[in-house]
Structures are given as structure tokens and as C-alpha cells.
PDB file of N, CA and C in Angstrom:
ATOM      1  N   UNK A   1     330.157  92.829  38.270  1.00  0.00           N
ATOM      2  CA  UNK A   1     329.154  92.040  37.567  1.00  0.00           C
ATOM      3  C   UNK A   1     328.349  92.966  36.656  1.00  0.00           C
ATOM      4  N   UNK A   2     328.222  92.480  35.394  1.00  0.00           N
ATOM      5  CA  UNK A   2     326.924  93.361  34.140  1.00  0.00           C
ATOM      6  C   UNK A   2     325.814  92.992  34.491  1.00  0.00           C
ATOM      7  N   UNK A   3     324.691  93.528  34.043  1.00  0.00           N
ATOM      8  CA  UNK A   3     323.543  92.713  33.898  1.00  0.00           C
ATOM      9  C   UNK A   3     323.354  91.427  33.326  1.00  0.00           C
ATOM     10  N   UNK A   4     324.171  91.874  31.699  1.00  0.00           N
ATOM     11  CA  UNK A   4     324.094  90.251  31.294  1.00  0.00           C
ATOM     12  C   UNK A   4     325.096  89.522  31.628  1.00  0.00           C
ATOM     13  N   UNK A   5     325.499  88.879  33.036  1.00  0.00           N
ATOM     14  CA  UNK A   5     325.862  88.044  33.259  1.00  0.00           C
ATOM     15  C   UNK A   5     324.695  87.622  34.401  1.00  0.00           C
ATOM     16  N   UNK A   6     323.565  88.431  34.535  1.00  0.00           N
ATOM     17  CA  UNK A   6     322.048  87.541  35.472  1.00  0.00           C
ATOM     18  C   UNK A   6     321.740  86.254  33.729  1.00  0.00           C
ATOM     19  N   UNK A   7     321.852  86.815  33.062  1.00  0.00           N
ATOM     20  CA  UNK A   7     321.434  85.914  31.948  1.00  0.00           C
ATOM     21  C   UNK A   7     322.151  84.861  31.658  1.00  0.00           C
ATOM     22  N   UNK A   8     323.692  85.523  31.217  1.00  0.00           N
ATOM     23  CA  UNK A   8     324.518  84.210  31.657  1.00  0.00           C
ATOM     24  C   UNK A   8     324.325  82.743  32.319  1.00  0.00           C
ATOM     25  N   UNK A   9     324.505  83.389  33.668  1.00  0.00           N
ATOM     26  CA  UNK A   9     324.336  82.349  34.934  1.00  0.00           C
ATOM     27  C   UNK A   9     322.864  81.402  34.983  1.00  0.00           C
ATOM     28  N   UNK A  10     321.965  82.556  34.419  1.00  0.00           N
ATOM     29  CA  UNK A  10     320.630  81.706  34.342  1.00  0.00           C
ATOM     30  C   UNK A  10     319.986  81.791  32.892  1.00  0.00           C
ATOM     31  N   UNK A  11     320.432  80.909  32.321  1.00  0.00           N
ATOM     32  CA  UNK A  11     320.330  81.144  30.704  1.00  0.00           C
ATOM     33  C   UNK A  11     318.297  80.640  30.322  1.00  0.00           C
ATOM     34  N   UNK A  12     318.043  79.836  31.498  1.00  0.00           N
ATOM     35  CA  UNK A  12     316.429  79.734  31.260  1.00  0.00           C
ATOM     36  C   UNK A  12     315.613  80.970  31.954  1.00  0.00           C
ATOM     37  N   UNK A  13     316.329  82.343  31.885  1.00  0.00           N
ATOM     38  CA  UNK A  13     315.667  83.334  31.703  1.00  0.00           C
ATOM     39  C   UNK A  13     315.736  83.479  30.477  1.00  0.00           C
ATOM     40  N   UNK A  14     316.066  84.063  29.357  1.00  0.00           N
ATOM     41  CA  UNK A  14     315.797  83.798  27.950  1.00  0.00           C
ATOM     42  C   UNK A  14     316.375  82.642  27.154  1.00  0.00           C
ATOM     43  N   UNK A  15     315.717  81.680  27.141  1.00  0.00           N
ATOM     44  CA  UNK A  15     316.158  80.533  26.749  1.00  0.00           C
ATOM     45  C   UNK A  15     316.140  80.477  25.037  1.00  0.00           C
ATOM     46  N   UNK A  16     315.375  81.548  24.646  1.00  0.00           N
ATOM     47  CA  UNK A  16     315.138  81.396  23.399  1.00  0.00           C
ATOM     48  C   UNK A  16     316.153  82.565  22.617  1.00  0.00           C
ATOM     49  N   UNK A  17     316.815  82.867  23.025  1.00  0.00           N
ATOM     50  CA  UNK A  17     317.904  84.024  22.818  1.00  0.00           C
ATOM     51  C   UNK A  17     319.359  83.312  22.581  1.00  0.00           C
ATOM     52  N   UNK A  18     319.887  83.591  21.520  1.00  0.00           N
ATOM     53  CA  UNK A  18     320.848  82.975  20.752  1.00  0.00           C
ATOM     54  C   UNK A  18     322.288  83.278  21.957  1.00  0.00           C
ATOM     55  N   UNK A  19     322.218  84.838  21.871  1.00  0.00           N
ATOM     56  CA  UNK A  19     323.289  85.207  22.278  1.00  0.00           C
ATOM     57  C   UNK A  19     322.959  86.380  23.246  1.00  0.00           C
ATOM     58  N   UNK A  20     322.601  85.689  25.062  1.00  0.00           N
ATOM     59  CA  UNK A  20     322.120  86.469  26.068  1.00  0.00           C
ATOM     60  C   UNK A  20     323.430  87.682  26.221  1.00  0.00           C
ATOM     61  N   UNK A  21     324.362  87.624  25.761  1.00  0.00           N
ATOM     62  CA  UNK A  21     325.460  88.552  25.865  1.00  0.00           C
ATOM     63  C   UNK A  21     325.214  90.194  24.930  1.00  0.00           C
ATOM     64  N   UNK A  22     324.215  90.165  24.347  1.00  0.00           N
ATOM     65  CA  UNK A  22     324.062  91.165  23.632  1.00  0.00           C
ATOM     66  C   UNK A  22     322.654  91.770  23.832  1.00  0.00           C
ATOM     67  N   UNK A  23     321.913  91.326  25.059  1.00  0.00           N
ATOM     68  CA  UNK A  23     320.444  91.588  25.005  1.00  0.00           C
ATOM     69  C   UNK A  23     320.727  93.170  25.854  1.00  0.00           C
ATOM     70  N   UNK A  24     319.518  94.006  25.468  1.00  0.00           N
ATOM     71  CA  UNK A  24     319.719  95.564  26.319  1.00  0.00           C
ATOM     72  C   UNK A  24     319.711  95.039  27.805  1.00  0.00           C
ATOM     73  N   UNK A  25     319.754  96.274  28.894  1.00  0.00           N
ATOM     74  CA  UNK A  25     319.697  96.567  30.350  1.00  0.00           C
ATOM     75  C   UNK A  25     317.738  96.287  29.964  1.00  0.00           C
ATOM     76  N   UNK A  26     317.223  96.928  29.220  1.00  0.00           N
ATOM     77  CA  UNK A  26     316.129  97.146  29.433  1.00  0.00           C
ATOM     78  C   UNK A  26     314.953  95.438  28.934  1.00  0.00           C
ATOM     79  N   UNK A  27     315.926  94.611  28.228  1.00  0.00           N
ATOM     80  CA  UNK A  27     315.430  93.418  27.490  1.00  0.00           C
ATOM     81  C   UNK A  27     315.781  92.564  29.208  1.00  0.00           C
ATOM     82  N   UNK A  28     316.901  92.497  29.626  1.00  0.00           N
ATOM     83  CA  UNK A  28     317.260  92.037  31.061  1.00  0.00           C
ATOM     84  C   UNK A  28     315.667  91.874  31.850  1.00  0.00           C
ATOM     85  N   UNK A  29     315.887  93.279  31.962  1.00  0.00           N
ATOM     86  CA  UNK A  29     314.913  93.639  33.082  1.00  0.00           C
ATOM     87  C   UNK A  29     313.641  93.171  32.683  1.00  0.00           C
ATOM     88  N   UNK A  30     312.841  92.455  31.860  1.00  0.00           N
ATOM     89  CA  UNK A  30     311.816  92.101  31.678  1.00  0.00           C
ATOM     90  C   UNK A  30     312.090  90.803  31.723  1.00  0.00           C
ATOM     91  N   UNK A  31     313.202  90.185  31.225  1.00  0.00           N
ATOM     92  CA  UNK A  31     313.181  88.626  31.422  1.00  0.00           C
ATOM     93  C   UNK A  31     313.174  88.405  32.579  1.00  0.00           C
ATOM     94  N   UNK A  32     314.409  89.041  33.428  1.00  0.00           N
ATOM     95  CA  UNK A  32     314.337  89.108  35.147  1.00  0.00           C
ATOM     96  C   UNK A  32     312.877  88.996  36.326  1.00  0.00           C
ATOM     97  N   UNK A  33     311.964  90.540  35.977  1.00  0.00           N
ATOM     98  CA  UNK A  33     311.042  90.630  35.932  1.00  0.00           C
ATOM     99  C   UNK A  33     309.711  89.019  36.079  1.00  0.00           C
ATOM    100  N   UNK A  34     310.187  89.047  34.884  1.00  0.00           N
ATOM    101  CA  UNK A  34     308.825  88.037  34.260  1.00  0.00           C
ATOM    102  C   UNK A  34     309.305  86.317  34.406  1.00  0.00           C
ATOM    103  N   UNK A  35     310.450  85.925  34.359  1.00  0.00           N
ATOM    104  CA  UNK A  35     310.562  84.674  34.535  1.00  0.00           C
ATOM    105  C   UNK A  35     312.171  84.674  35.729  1.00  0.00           C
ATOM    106  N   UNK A  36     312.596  85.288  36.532  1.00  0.00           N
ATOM    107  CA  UNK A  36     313.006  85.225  37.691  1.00  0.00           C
ATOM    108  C   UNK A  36     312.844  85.625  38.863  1.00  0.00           C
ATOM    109  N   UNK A  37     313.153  84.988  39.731  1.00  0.00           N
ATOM    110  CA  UNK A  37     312.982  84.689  41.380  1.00  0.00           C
ATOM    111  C   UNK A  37     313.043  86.041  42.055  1.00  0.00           C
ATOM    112  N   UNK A  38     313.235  86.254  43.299  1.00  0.00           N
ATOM    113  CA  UNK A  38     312.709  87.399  44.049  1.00  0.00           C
ATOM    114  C   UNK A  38     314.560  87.741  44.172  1.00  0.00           C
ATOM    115  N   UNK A  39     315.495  86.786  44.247  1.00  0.00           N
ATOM    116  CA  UNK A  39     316.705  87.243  44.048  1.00  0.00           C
ATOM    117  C   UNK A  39     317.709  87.773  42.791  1.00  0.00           C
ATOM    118  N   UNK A  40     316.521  87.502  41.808  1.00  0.00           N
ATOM    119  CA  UNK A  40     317.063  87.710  40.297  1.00  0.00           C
ATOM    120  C   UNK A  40     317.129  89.140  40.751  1.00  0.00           C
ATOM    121  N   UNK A  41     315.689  89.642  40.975  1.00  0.00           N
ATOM    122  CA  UNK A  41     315.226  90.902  41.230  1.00  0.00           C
ATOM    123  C   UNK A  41     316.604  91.904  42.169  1.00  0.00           C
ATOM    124  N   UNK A  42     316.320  91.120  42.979  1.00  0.00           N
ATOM    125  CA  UNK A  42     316.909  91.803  44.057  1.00  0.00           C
ATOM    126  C   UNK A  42     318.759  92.072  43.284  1.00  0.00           C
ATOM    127  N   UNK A  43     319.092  91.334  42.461  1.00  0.00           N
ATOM    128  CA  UNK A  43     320.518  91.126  41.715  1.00  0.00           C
ATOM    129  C   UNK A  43     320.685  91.732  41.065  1.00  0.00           C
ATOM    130  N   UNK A  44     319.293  92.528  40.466  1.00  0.00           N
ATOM    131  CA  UNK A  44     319.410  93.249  39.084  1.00  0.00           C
ATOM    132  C   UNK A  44     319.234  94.864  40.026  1.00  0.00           C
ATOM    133  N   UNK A  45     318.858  94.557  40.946  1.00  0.00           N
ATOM    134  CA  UNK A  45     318.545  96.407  41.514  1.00  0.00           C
ATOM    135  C   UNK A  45     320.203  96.670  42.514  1.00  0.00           C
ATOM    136  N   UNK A  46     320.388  95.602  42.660  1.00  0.00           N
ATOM    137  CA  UNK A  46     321.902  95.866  43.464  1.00  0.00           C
ATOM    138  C   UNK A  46     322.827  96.426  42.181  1.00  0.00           C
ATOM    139  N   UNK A  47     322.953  95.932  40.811  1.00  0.00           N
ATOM    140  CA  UNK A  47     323.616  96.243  39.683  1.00  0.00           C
ATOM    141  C   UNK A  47     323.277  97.322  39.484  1.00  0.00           C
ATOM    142  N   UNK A  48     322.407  98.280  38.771  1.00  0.00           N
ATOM    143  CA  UNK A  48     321.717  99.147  38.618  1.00  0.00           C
ATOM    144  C   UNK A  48     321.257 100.202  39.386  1.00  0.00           C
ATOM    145  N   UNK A  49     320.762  99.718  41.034  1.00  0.00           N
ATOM    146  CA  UNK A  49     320.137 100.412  41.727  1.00  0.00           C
ATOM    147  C   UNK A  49     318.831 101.045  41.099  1.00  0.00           C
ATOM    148  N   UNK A  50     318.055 101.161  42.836  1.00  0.00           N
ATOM    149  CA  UNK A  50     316.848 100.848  42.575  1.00  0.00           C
ATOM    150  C   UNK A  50     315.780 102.234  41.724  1.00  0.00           C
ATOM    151  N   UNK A  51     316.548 103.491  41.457  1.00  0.00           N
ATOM    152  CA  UNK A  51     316.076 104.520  40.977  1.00  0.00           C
ATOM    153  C   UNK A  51     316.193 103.918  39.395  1.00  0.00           C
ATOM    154  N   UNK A  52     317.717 103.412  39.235  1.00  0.00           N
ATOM    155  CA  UNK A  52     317.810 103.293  37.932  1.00  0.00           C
ATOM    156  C   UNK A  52     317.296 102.510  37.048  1.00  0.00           C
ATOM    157  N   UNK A  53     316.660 101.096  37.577  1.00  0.00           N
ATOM    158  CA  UNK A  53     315.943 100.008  37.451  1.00  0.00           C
ATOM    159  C   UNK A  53     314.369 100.165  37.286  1.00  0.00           C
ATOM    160  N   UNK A  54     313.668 101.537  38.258  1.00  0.00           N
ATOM    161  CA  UNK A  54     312.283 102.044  38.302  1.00  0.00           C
ATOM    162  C   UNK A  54     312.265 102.520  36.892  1.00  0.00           C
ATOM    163  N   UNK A  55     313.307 103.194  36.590  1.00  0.00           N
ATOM    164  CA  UNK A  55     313.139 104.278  35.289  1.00  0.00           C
ATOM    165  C   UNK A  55     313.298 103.392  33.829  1.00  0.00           C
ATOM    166  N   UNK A  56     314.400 102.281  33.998  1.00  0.00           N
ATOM    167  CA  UNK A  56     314.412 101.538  32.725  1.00  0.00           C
ATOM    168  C   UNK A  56     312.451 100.926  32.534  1.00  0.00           C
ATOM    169  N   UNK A  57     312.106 100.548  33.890  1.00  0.00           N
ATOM    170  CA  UNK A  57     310.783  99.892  34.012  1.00  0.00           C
ATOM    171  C   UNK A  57     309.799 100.868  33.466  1.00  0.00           C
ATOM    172  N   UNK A  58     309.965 101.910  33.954  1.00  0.00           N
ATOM    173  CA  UNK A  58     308.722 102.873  33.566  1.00  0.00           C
ATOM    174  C   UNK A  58     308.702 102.922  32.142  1.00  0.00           C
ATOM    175  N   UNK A  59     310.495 103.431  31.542  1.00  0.00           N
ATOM    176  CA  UNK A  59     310.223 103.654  30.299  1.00  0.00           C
ATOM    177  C   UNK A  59     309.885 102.745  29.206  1.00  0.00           C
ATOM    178  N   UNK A  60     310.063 101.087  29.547  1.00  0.00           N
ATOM    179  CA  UNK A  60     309.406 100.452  28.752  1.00  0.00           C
ATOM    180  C   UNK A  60     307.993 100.360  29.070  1.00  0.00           C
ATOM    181  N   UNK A  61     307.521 100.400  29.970  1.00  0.00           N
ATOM    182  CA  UNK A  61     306.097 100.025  30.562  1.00  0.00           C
ATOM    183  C   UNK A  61     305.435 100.818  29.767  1.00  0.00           C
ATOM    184  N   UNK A  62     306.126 102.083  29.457  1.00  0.00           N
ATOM    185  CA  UNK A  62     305.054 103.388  28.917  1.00  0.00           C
ATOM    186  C   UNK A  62     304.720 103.260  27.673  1.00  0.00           C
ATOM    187  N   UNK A  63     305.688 102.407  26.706  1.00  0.00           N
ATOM    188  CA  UNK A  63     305.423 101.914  25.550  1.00  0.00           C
ATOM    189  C   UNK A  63     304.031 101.716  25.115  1.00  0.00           C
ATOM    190  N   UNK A  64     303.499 101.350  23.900  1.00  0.00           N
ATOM    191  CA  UNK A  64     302.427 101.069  23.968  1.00  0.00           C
ATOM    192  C   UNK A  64     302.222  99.558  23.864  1.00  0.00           C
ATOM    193  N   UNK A  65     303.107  98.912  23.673  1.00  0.00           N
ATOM    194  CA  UNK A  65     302.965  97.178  23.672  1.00  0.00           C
ATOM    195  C   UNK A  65     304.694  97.075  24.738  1.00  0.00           C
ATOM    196  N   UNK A  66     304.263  96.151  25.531  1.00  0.00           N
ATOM    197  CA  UNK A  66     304.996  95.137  26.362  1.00  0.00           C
ATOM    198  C   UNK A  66     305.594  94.326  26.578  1.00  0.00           C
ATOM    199  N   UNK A  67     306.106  93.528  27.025  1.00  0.00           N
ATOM    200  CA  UNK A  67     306.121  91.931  27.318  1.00  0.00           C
ATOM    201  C   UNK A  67     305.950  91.701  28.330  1.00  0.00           C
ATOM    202  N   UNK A  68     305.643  92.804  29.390  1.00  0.00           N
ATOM    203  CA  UNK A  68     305.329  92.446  30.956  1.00  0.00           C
ATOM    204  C   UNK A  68     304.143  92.067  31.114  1.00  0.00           C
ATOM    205  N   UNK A  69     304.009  90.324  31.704  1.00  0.00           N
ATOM    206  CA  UNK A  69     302.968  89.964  32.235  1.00  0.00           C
ATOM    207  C   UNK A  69     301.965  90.631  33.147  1.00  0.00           C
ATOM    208  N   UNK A  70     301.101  91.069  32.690  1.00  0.00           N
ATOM    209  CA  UNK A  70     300.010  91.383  33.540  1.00  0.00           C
ATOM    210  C   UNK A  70     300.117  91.690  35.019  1.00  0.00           C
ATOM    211  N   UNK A  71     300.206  90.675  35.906  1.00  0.00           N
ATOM    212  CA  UNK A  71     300.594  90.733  36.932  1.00  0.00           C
ATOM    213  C   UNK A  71     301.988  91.477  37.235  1.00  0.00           C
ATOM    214  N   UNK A  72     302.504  90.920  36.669  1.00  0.00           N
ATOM    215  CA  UNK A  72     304.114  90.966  37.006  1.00  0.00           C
ATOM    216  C   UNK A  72     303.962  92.883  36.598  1.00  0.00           C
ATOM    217  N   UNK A  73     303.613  93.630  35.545  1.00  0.00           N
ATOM    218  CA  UNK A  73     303.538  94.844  35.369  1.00  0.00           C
ATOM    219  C   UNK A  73     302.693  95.704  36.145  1.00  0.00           C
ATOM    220  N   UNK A  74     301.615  94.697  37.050  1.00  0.00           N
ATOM    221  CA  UNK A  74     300.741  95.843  37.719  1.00  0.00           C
ATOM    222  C   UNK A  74     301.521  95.822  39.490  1.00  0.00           C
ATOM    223  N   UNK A  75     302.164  94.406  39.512  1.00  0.00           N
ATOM    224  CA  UNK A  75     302.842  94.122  40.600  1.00  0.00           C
ATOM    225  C   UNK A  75     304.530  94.990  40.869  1.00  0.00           C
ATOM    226  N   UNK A  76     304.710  95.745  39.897  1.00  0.00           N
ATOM    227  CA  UNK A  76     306.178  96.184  39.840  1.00  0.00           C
ATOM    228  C   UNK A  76     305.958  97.599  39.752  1.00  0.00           C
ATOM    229  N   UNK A  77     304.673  97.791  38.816  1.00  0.00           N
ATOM    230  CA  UNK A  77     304.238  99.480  38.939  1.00  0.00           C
ATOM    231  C   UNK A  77     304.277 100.243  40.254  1.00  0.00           C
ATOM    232  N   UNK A  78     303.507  99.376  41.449  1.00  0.00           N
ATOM    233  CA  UNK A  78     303.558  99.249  42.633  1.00  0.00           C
ATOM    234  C   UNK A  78     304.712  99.824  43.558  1.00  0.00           C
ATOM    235  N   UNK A  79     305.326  98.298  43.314  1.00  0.00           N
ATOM    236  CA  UNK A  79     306.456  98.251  43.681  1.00  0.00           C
ATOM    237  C   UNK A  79     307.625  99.455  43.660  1.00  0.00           C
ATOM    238  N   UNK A  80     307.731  99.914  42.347  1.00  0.00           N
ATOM    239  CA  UNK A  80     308.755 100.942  42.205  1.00  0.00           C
ATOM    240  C   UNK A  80     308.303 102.467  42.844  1.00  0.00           C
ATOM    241  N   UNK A  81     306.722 102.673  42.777  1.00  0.00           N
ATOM    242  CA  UNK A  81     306.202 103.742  43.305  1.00  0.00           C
ATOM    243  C   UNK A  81     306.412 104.205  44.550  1.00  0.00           C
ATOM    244  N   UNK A  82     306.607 102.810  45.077  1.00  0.00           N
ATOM    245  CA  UNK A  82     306.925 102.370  47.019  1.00  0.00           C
ATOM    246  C   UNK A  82     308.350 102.995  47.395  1.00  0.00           C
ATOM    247  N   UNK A  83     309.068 102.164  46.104  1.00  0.00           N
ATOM    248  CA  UNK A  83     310.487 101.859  47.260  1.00  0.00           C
ATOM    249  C   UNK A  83     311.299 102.715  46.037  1.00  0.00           C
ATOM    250  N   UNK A  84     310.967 103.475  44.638  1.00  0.00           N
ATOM    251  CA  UNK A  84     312.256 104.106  44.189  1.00  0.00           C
ATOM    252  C   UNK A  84     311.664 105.411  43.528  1.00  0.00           C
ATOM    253  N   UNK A  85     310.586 105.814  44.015  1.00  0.00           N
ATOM    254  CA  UNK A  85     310.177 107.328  43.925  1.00  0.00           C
ATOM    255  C   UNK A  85     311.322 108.288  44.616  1.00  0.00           C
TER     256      UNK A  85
END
């Protein structure tokens, strides 16, 4: 399984995306993130694993603009510090 086939299967994670077959690992992980379930999550760190998934996160997070919801970015900062340091 790719990543983009989490998009595939659940196309109202980016619903507004022409062609979910061409979006980055790192565009994934924020739709995942921000508008899927605790198993999206869990689907996208089994693909990736969970070091490799912390680091795509960090390196967009570090950006200076986002798309990670508020929550969802202070809730995952967390998260990755916990379980993929």
C-alpha cells in the first residue's frame, strides 16, 4: 500500500483535490492529520513508520505557515515527542 492510496480509499480527505494520486507524503500527512480518524493515523504510521512520519511532521510544522489546525498541530507536536523521539 502507498500513502496515496489513504486518499484514494477516502477521497473526503481532500475532497477538493483534482487528482489525490499526485499529492506529496508530506500533503497526505496533513490531510490525514487534520480531517482523518485515529485509524487514518494509525494507517499512515504503519506505511511510513512512526520516526518517518514525526520527521515529515516536524519538517512541515517548522515552516513558517501551515495548514495544521491548531489543535491538531499542538496535539501531534506532543504526540510525536512521546512515541517517535
Amino acid at each position: 500500500m502507498f500513502i496515496q492510496d489513504i486518499i484514494k480509499q477516502k477521497p473526503y480527505l481532500a475532497w477538493y483535490v483534482k487528482d489525490p494520486g499526485q499529492l506529496s507524503d508530506e500533503s497526505v500527512l496533513e490531510h490525514v492529520l487534520n480531517y482523518g480518524n485515529w485509524e487514518d493515523v494509525k494507517t499512515y504510521i504503519r506505511i511510513k513508520g512512526s520516526r518517518e512520519t514525526a520527521q515529515i511532521f516536524r519538517k512541515t510544522n517548522s515552516k513558517r505557515r501551515t495548514n495544521y489546525l491548531p489543535e491538531v498541530q499542538h496535539y501531534f507536536m506532543r504526540f510525536f515527542q512521546k512515541y517517535a523521539s
